[in-house]
C-alpha atoms as a PDB file:
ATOM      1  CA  UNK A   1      38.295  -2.373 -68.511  1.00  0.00           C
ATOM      2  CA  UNK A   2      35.564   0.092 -67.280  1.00  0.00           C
ATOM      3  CA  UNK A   3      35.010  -0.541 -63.625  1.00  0.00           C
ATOM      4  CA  UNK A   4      30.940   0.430 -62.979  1.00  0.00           C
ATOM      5  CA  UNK A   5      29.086   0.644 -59.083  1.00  0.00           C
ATOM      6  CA  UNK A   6      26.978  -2.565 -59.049  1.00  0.00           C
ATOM      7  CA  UNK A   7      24.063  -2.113 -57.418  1.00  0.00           C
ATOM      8  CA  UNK A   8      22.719  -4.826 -54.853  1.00  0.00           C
ATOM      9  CA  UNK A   9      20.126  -7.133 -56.341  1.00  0.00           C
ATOM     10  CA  UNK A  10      20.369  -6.067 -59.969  1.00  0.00           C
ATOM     11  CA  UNK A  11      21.329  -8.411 -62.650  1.00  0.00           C
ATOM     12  CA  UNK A  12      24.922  -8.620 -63.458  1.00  0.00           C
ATOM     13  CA  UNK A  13      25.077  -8.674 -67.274  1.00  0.00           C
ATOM     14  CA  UNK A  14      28.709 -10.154 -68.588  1.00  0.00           C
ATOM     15  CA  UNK A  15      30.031 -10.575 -72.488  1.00  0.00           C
ATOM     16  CA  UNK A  16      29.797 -14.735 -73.409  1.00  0.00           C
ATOM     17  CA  UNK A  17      33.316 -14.230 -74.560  1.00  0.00           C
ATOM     18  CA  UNK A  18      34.291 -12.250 -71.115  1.00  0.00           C
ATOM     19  CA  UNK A  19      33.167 -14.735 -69.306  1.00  0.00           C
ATOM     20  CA  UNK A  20      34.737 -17.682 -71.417  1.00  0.00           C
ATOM     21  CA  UNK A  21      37.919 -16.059 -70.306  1.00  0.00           C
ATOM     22  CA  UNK A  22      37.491 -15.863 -66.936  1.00  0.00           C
ATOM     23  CA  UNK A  23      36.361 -19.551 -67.179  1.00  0.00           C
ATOM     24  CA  UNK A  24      39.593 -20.256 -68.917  1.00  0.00           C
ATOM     25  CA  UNK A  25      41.859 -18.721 -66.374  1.00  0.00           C
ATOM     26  CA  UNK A  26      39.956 -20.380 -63.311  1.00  0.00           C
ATOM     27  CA  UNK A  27      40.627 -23.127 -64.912  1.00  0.00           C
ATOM     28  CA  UNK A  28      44.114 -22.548 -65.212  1.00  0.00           C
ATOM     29  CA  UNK A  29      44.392 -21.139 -61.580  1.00  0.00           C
ATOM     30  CA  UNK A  30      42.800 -24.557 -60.520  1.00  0.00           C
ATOM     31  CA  UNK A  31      45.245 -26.350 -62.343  1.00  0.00           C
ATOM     32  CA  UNK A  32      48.065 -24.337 -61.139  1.00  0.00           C
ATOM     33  CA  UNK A  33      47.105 -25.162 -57.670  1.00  0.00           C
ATOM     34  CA  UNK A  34      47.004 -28.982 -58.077  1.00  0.00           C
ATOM     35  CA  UNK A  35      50.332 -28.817 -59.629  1.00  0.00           C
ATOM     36  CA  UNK A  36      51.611 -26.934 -56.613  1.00  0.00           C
ATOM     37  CA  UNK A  37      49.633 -29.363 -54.345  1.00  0.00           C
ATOM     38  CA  UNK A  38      51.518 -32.261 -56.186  1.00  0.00           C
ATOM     39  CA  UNK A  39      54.887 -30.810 -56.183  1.00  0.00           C
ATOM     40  CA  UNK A  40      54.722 -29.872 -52.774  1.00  0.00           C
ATOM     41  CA  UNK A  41      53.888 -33.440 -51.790  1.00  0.00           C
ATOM     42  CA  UNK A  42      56.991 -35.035 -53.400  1.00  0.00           C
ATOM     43  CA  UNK A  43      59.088 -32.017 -51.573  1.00  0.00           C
ATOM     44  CA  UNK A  44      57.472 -33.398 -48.266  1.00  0.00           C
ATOM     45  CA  UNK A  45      57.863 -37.089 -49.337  1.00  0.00           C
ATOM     46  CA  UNK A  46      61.677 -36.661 -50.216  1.00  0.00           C
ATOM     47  CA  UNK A  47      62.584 -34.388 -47.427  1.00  0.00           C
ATOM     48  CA  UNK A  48      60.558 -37.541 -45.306  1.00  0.00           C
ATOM     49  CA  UNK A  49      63.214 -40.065 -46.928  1.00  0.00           C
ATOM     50  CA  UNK A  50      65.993 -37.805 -46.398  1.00  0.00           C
ATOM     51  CA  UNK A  51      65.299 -37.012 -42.203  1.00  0.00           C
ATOM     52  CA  UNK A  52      65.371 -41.167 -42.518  1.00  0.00           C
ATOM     53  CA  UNK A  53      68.449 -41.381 -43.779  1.00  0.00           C
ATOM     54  CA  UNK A  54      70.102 -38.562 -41.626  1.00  0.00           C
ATOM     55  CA  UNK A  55      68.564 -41.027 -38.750  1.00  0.00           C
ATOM     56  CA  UNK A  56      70.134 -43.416 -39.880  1.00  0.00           C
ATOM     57  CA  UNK A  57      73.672 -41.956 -40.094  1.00  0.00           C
ATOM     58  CA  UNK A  58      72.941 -40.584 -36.900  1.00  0.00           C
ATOM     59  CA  UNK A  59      72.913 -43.787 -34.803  1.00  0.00           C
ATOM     60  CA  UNK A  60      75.726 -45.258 -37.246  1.00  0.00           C
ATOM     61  CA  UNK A  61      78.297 -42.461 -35.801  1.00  0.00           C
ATOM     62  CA  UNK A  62      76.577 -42.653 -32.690  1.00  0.00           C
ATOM     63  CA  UNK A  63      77.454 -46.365 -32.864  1.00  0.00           C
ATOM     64  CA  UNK A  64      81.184 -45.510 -33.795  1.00  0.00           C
ATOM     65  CA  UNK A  65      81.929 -43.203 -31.238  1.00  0.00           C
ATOM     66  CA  UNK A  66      80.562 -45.757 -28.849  1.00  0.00           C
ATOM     67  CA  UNK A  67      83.188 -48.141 -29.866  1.00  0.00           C
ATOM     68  CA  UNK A  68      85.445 -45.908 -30.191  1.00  0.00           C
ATOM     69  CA  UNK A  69      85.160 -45.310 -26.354  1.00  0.00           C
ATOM     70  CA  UNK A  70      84.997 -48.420 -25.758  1.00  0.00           C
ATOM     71  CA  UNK A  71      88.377 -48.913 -27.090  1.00  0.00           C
ATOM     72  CA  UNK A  72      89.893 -45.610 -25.920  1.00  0.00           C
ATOM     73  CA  UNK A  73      88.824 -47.098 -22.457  1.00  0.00           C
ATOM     74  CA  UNK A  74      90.157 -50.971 -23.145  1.00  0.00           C
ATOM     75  CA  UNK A  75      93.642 -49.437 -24.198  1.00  0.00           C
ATOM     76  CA  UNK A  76      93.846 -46.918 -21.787  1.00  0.00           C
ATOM     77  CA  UNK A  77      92.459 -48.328 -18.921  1.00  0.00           C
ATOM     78  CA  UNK A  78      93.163 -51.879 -18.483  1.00  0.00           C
ATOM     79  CA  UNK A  79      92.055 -52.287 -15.159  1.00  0.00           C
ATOM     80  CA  UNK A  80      88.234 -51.681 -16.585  1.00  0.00           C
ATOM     81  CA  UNK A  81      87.484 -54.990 -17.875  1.00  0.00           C
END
């Protein structure tokens, strides 16, 4: 395509069928973009469920080793209790 100087302030004159197909690929560029939108917002939501669940088997260990201490303690020192 022949790229011309456009002067400021003159009419811009543009095939119908050139401009149908930029319509048609705005169009797909917008939808493009809303399916990147959506995708990216399940991404977020799962990673959200997943940092929740990584909580959760955070304070679970966190709750073994604290027994396990406890016991470490109770069997070695007896004198604790």
């Amino acid at each position: 395509m022949e790229e011309k100087e456009i002067k400021q302030g003159m009419p811009v004159y543009v095939r119908i069928d050139e401009y149908k197909d930029v319509l048609d690929v705005m169009n797909m560029i917008k939808s493009k973009i809303e399916d990147a939108k959506e995708t990216l917002s399940k991404i977020n939501e799962i990673k959200n469920e997943e940092d929740a669940e990584l909580e959760l088997w955070h304070t679970g260990l966190e709750e073994v080793e604290r027994k396990a201490d406890f016991v470490d303690k109770t069997l070695f020192e007896p004198s604790a209790l």
